[in-house]
N, C-alpha and C. Protein backbone atom coordinates (compact mmCIF):
# COMPACT_ATOMS: atom_id res chain seq x y z
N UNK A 1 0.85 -1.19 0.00
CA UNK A 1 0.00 0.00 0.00
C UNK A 1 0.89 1.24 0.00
N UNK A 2 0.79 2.20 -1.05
CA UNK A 2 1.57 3.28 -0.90
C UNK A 2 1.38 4.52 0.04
N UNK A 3 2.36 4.87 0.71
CA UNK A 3 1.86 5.92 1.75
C UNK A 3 1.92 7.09 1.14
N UNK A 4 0.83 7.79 2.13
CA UNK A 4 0.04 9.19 1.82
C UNK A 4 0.88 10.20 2.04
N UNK A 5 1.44 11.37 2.32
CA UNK A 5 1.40 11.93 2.91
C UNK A 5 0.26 13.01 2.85
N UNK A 6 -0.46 13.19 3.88
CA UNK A 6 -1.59 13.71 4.48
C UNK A 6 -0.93 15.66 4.26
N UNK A 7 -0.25 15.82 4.92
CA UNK A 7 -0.01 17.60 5.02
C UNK A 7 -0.11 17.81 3.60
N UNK A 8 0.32 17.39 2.63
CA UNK A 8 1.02 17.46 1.23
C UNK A 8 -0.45 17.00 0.80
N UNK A 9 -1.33 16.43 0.83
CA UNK A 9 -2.44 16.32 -0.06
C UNK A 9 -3.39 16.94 0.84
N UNK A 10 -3.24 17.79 1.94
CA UNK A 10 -4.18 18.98 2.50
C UNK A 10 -3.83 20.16 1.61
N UNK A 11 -2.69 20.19 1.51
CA UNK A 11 -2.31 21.89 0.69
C UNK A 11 -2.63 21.51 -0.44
N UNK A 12 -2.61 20.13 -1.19
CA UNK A 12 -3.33 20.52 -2.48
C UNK A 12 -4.64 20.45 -3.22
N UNK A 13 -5.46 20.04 -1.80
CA UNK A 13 -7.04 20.06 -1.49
C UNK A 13 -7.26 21.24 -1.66
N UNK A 14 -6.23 22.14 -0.45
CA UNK A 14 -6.75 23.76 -0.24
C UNK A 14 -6.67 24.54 -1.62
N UNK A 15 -5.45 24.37 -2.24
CA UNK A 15 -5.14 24.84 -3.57
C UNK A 15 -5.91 24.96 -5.01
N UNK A 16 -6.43 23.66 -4.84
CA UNK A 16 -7.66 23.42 -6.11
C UNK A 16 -8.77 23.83 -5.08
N UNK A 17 -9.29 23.68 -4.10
CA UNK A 17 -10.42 24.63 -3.60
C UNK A 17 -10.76 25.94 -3.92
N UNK A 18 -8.72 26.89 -3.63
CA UNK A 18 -8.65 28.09 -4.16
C UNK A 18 -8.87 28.23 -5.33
N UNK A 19 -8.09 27.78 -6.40
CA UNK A 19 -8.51 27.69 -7.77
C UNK A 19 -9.94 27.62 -7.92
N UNK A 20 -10.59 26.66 -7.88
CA UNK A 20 -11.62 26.55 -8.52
C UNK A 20 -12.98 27.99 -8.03
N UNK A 21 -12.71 28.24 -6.45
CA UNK A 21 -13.27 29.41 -6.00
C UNK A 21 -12.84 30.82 -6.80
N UNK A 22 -11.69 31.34 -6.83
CA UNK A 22 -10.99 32.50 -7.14
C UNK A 22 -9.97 32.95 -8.45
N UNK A 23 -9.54 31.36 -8.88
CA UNK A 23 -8.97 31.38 -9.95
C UNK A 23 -9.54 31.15 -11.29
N UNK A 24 -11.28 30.87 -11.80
CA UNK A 24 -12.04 31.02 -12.63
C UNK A 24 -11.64 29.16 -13.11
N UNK A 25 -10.67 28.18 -12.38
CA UNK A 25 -10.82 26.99 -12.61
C UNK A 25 -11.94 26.63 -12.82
N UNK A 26 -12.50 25.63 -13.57
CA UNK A 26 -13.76 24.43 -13.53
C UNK A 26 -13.30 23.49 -12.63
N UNK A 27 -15.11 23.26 -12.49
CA UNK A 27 -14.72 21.62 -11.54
C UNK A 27 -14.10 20.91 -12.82
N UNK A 28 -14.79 20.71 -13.86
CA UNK A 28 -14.65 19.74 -14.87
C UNK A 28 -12.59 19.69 -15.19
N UNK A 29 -12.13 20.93 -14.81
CA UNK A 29 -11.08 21.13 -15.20
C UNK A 29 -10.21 20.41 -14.23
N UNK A 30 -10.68 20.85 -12.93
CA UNK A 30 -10.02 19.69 -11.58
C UNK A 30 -9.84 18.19 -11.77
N UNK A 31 -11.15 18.32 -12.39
CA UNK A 31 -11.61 16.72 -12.46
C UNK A 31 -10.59 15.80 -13.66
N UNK A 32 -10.54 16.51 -14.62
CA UNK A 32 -9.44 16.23 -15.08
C UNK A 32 -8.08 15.99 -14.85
N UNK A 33 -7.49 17.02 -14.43
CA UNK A 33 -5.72 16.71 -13.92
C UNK A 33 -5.74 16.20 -13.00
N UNK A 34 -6.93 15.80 -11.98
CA UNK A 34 -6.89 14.61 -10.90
C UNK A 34 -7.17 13.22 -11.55
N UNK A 35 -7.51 12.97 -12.59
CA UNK A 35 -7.75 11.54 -13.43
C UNK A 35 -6.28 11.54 -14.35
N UNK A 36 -5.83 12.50 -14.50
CA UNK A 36 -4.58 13.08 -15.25
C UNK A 36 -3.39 12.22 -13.89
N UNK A 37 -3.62 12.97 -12.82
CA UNK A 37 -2.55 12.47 -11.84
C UNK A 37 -2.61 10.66 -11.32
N UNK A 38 -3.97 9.74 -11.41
CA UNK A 38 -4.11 9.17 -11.21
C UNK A 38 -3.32 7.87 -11.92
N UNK A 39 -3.82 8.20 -13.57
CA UNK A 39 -3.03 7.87 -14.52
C UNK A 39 -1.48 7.79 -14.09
N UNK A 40 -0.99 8.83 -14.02
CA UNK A 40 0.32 9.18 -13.80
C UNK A 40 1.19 8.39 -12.76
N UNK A 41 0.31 7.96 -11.80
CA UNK A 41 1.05 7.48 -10.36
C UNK A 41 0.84 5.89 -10.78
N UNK A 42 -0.03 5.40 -12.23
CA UNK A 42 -0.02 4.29 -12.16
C UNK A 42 1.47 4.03 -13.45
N UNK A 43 1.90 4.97 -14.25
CA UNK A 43 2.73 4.99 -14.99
C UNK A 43 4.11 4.26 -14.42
N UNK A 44 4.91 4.52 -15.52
CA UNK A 44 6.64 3.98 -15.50
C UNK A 44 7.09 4.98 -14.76
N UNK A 45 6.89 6.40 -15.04
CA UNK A 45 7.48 7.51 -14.54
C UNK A 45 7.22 7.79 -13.24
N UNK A 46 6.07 7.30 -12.47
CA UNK A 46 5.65 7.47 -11.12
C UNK A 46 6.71 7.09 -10.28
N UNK A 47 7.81 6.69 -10.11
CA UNK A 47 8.53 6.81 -9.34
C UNK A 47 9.88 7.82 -8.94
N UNK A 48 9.73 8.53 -10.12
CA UNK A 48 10.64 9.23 -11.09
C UNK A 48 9.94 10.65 -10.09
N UNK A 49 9.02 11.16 -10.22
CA UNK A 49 8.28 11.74 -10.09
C UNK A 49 7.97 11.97 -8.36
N UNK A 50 7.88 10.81 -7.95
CA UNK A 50 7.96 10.72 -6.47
C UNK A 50 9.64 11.17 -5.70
N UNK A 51 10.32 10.89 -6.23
CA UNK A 51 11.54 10.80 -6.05
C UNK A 51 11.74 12.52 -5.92
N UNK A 52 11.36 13.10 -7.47
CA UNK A 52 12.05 14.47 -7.86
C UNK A 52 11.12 14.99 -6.18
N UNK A 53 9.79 14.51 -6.06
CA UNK A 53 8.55 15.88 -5.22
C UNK A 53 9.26 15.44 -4.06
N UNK A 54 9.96 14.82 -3.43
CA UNK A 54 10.82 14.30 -2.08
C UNK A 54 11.88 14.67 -1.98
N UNK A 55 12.26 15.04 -3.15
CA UNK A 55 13.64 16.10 -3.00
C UNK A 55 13.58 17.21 -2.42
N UNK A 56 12.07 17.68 -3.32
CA UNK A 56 11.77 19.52 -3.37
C UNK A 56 11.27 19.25 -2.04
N UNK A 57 10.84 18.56 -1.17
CA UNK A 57 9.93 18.55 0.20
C UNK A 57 10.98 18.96 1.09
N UNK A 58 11.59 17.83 0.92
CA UNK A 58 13.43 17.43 1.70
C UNK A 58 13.97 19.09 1.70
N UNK A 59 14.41 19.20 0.81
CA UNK A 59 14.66 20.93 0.30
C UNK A 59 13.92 21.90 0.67
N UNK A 60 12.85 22.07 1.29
CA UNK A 60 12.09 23.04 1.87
C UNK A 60 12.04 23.23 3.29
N UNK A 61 11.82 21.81 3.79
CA UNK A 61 12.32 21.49 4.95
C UNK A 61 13.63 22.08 5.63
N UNK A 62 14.98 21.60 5.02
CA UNK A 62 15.71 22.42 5.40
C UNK A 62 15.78 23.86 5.60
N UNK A 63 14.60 24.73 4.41
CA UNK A 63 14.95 25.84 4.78
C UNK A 63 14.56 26.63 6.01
N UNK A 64 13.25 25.64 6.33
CA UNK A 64 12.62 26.07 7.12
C UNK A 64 13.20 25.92 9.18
């Protein structure tokens, strides 16, 4: 079972919330790059991808 991280898929709950409230996003448009990302995490590159967003996390972390 692959783990979540929870903080990291709250900010990007809040984010497409914002969008779709303030940024003139569609749902239909959400709805998409979330079937878009789904796809994606089942791909070759999904690990590729996990790797690079654990860097940039890792890397923020420190600055903080």
């Amino acid at each position: 079972m692959p783990s979540f991280h929870f903080p990291v898929m709250l900010a990007l709950a809040a984010c497409a919330f914002f969008l779709c409230r303030r940024g003139g996003t569609k749902i239909s448009h959400a709805l998409v790059c979330a079937g878009f990302g789904f796809y994606l995490a089942d791909s070759a590159v999904a690990p590729s991808v996990h790797t690079a967003l654990n860097s940039v996390t890792g890397m923020l972390g420190q600055l903080g």
